[in-house]
Structures are given as structure tokens and as C-alpha cells.
C-alpha atoms as a PDB file:
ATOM      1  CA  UNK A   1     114.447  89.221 111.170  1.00  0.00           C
ATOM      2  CA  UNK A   2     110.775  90.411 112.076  1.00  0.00           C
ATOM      3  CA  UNK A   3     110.226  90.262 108.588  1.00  0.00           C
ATOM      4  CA  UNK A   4     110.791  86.445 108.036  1.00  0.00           C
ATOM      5  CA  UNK A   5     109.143  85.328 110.843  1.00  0.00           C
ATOM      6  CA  UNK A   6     106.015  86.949 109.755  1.00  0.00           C
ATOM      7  CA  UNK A   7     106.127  85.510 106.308  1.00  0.00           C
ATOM      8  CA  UNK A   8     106.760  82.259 108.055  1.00  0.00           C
ATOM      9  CA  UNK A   9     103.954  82.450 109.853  1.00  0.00           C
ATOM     10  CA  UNK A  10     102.137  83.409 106.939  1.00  0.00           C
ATOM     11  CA  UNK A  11     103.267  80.269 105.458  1.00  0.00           C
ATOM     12  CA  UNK A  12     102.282  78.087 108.497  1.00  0.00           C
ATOM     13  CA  UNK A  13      98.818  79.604 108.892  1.00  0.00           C
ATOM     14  CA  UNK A  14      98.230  78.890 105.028  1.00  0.00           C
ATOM     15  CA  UNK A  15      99.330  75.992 105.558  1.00  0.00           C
ATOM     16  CA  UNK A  16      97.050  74.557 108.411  1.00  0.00           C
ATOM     17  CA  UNK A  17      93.919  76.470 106.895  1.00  0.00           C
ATOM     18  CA  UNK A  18      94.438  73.998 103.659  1.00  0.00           C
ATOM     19  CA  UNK A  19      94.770  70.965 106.031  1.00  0.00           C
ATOM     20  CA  UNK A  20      91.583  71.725 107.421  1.00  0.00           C
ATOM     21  CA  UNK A  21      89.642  72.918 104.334  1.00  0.00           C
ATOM     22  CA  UNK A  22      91.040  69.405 103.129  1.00  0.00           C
ATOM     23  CA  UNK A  23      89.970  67.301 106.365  1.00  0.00           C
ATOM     24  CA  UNK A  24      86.424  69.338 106.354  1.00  0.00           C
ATOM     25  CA  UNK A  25      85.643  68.671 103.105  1.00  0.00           C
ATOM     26  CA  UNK A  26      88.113  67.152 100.770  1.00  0.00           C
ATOM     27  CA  UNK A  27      89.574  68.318  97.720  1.00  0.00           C
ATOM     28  CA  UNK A  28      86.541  71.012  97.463  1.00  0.00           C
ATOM     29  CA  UNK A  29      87.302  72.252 100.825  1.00  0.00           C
ATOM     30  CA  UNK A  30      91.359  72.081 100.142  1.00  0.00           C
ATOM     31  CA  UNK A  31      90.601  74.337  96.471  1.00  0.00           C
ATOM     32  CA  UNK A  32      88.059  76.596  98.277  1.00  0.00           C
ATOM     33  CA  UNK A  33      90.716  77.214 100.983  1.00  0.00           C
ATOM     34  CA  UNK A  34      93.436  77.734  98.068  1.00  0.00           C
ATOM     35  CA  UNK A  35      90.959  80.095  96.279  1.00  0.00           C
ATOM     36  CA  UNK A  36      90.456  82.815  99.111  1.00  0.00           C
ATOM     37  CA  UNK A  37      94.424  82.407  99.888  1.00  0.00           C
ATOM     38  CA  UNK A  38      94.918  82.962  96.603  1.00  0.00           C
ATOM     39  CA  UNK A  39      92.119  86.293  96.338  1.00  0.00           C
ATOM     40  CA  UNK A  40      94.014  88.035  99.349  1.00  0.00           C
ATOM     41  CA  UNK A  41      97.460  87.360  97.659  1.00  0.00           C
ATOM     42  CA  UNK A  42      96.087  88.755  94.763  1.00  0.00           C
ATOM     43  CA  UNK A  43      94.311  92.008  96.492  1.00  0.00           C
ATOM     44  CA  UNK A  44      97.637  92.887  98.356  1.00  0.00           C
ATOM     45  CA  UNK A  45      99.139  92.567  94.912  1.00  0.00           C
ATOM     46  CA  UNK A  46      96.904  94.888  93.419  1.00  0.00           C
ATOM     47  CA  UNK A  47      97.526  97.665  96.174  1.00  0.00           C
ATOM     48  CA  UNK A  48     101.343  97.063  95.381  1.00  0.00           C
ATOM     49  CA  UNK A  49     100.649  97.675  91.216  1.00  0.00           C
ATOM     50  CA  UNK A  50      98.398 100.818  92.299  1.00  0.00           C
ATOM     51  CA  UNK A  51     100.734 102.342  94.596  1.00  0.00           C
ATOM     52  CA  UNK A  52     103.693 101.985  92.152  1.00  0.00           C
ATOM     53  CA  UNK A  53     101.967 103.128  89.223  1.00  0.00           C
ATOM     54  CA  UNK A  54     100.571 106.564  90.786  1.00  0.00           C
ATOM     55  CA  UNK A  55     104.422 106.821  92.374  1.00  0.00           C
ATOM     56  CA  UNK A  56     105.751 106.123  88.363  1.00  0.00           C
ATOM     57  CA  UNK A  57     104.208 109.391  87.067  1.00  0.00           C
ATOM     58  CA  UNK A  58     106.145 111.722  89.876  1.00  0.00           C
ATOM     59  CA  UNK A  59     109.865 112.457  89.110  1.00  0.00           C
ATOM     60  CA  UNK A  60     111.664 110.056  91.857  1.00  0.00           C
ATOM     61  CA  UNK A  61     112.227 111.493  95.118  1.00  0.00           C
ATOM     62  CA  UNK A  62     110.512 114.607  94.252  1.00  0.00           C
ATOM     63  CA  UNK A  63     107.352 115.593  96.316  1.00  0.00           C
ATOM     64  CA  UNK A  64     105.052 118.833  96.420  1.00  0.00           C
ATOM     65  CA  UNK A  65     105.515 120.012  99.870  1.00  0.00           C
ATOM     66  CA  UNK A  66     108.410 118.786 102.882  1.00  0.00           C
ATOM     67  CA  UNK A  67     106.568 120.459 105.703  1.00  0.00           C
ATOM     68  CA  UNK A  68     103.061 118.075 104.603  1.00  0.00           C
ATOM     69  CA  UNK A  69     105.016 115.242 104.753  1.00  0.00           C
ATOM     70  CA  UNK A  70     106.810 116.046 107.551  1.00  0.00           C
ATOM     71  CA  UNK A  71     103.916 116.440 109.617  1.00  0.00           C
ATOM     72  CA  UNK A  72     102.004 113.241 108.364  1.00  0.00           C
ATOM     73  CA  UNK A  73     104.453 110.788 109.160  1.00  0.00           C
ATOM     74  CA  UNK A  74     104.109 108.643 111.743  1.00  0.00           C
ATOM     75  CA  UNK A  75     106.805 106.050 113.748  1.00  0.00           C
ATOM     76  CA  UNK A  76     105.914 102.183 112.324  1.00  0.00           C
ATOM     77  CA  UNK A  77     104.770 103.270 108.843  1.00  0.00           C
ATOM     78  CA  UNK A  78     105.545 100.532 106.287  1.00  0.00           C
ATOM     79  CA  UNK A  79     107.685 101.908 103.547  1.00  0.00           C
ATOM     80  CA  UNK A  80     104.815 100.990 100.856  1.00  0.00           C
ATOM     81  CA  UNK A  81     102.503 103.693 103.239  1.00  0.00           C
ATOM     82  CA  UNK A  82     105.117 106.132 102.939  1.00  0.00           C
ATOM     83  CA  UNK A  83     105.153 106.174  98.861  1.00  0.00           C
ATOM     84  CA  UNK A  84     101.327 106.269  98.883  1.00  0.00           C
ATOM     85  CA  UNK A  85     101.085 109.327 101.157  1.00  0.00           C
ATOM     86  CA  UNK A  86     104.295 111.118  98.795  1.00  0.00           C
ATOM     87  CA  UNK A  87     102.865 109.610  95.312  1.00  0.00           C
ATOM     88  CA  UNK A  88     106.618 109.608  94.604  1.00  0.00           C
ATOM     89  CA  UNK A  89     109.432 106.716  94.673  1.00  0.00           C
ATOM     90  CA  UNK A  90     112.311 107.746  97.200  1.00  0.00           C
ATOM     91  CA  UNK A  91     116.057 108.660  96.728  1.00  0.00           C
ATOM     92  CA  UNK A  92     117.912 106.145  98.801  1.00  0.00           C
ATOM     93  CA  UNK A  93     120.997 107.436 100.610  1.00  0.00           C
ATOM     94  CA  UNK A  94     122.869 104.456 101.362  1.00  0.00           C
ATOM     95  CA  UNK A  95     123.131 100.613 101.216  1.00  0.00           C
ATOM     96  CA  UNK A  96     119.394  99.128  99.903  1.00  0.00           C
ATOM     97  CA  UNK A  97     120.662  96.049 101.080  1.00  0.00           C
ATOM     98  CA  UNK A  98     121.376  97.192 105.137  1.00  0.00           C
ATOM     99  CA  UNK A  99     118.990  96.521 108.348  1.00  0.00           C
ATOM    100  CA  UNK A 100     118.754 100.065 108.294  1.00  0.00           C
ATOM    101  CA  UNK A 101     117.925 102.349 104.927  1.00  0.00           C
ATOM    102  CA  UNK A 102     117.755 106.496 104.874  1.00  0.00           C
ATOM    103  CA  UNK A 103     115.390 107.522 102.118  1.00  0.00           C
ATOM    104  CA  UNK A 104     115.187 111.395 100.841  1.00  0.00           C
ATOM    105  CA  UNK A 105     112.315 113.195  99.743  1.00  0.00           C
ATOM    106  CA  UNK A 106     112.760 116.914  98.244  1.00  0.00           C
ATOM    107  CA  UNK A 107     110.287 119.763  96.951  1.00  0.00           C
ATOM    108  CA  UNK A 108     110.580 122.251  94.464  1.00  0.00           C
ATOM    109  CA  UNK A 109     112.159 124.827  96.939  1.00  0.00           C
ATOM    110  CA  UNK A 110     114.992 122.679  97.831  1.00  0.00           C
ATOM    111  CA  UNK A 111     113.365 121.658 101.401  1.00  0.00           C
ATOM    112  CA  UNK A 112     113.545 117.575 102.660  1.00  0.00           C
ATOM    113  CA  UNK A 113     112.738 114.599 104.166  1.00  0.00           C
ATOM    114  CA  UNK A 114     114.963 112.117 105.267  1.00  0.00           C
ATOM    115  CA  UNK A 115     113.096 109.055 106.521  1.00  0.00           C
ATOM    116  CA  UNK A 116     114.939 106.140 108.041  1.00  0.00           C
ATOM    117  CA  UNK A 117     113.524 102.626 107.732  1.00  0.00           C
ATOM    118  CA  UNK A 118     114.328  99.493 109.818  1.00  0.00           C
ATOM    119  CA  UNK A 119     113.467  96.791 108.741  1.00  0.00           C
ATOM    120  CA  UNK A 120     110.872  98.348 106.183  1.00  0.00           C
ATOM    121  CA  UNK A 121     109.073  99.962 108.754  1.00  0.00           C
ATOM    122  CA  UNK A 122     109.423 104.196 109.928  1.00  0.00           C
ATOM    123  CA  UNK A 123     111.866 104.443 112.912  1.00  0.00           C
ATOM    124  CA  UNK A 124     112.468 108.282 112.824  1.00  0.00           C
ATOM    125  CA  UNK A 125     112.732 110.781 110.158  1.00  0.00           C
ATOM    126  CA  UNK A 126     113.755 114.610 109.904  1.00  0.00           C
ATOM    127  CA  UNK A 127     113.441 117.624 107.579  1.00  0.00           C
ATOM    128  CA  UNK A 128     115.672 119.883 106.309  1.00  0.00           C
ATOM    129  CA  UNK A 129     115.802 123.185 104.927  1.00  0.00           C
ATOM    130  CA  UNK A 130     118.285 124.808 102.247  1.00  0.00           C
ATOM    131  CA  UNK A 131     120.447 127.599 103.363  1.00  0.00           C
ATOM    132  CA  UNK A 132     118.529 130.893 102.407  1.00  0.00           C
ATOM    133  CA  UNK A 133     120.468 132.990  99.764  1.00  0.00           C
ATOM    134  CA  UNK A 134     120.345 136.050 101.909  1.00  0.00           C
ATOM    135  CA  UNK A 135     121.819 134.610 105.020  1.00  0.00           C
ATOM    136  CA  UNK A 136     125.009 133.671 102.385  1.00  0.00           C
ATOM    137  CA  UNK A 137     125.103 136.953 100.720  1.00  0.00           C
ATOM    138  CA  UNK A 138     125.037 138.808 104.052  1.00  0.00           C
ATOM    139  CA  UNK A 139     127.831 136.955 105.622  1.00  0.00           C
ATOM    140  CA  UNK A 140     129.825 137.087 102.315  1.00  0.00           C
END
């Protein structure tokens, strides 16, 4: 729900600034206004294309080290923040579509991070660690 009141507001603020541009200084103020709206649509666009396209060339969900990510993490991190810190796109573990959505990064030696996202921002995460073989051979 935060979600859409911010992109109304987005709207709304856009919005006035081209009313104004347009009672300042006409249709030159109105296109200058809907130039630099424009320009930081654009820029936020471009950090979108760069952060999927260095995420594209990791195997998905796969990241070098748990315990790194684990400790860089931080409560309110926007999901986008999350992939540019891994360089990887996440496993989901759940609905996509629900308030609340579990994503799972893994390394090489089978340890993970499960990070749970409301509302596309961090809310808590955890790591976990594979049984080791010798603790199931010993009790075998």
C-alpha cells in the first residue's frame, strides 16, 4: 500500500511542477519541466538496465559467499539494493504475487540466505548452513 501512495505522489508532484513550469513560462517552461521529469525517469531506468544486466551473467540465486552477504544486509533495503550488492537474481520461495516474498541466496558450499521482503523493502533475513557430512556419518 506504501508503494502506491508513493507513486501517487510521484504523480501529483509531477504533476504540479508542469503546472507551474507552464504558468512561469508557458509552453517552454511546461517542456523544460517535462524534459528534467523525463531525464530522472530515464536515469532511474538506467540503474534498473545496469543492475539487471551485471545480475544476468551470475547463475540465478547463486552468490560467492553467504556469510558476506549476511553481514551486509541491512533492515529497509529495497530489493533492487539487494541484487546489486549479490550481482545475482534471487530464488523466490513462495507466492511473487504476496505482501510478503522470501527470496534465497546460496554459495558454492551449500550455505544461504533467506531474505524476506515486505512490500519490496528488507524486513528480516537469516542464513543457513548445510548439515556437515561428518556430523551424519558419525551419528549413522
Amino acid at each position: 500500500m506504501q508503494s502506491n501512495i508513493k507513486i501517487l505522489l510521484s504523480l501529483v508532484v509531477a504533476v504540479a511542477l508542469l503546472m507551474v513550469g507552464y504558468s512561469n513560462r508557458g509552453w517552454g517552461g511546461f517542456m523544460l519541466v517535462l524534459g528534467a521529469i523525463v531525464f530522472v525517469v530515464l536515469l532511474y531506468l538506467t540503474r534498473v538496465m545496469k543492475v539487471l544486466k551485471a545480475a544476468s551473467t551470475a547463475p540465478k540465486g547463486l552468490i560467492s559467499s553467504a556469510v558476506m552477504i549476511n553481514s551486509r544486509l541491512k533492515e529497509g533495503m529495497s530489493l533492487l539494493q539487494v541484487v546489486q550488492m549479490t550481482r545475482s537474481i534471487s530464488e523466490p520461495q513462495g507466492d511473487l504475487n504476496a505482501r510478503e516474498v522470501c527470496h534465497r541466496w546460496t554459495d558454492p558450499g551449500g550455505a544461504w540466505v533467506d531474505a524476506i521482503f515486505v512490500d519490496g523493502k528488507l524486513k528480516q533475513w537469516q542464513m543457513g548452513r548445510p548439515e556437515s557430512t561428518e556430523a551424519t556419518q558419525s551419528n549413522s
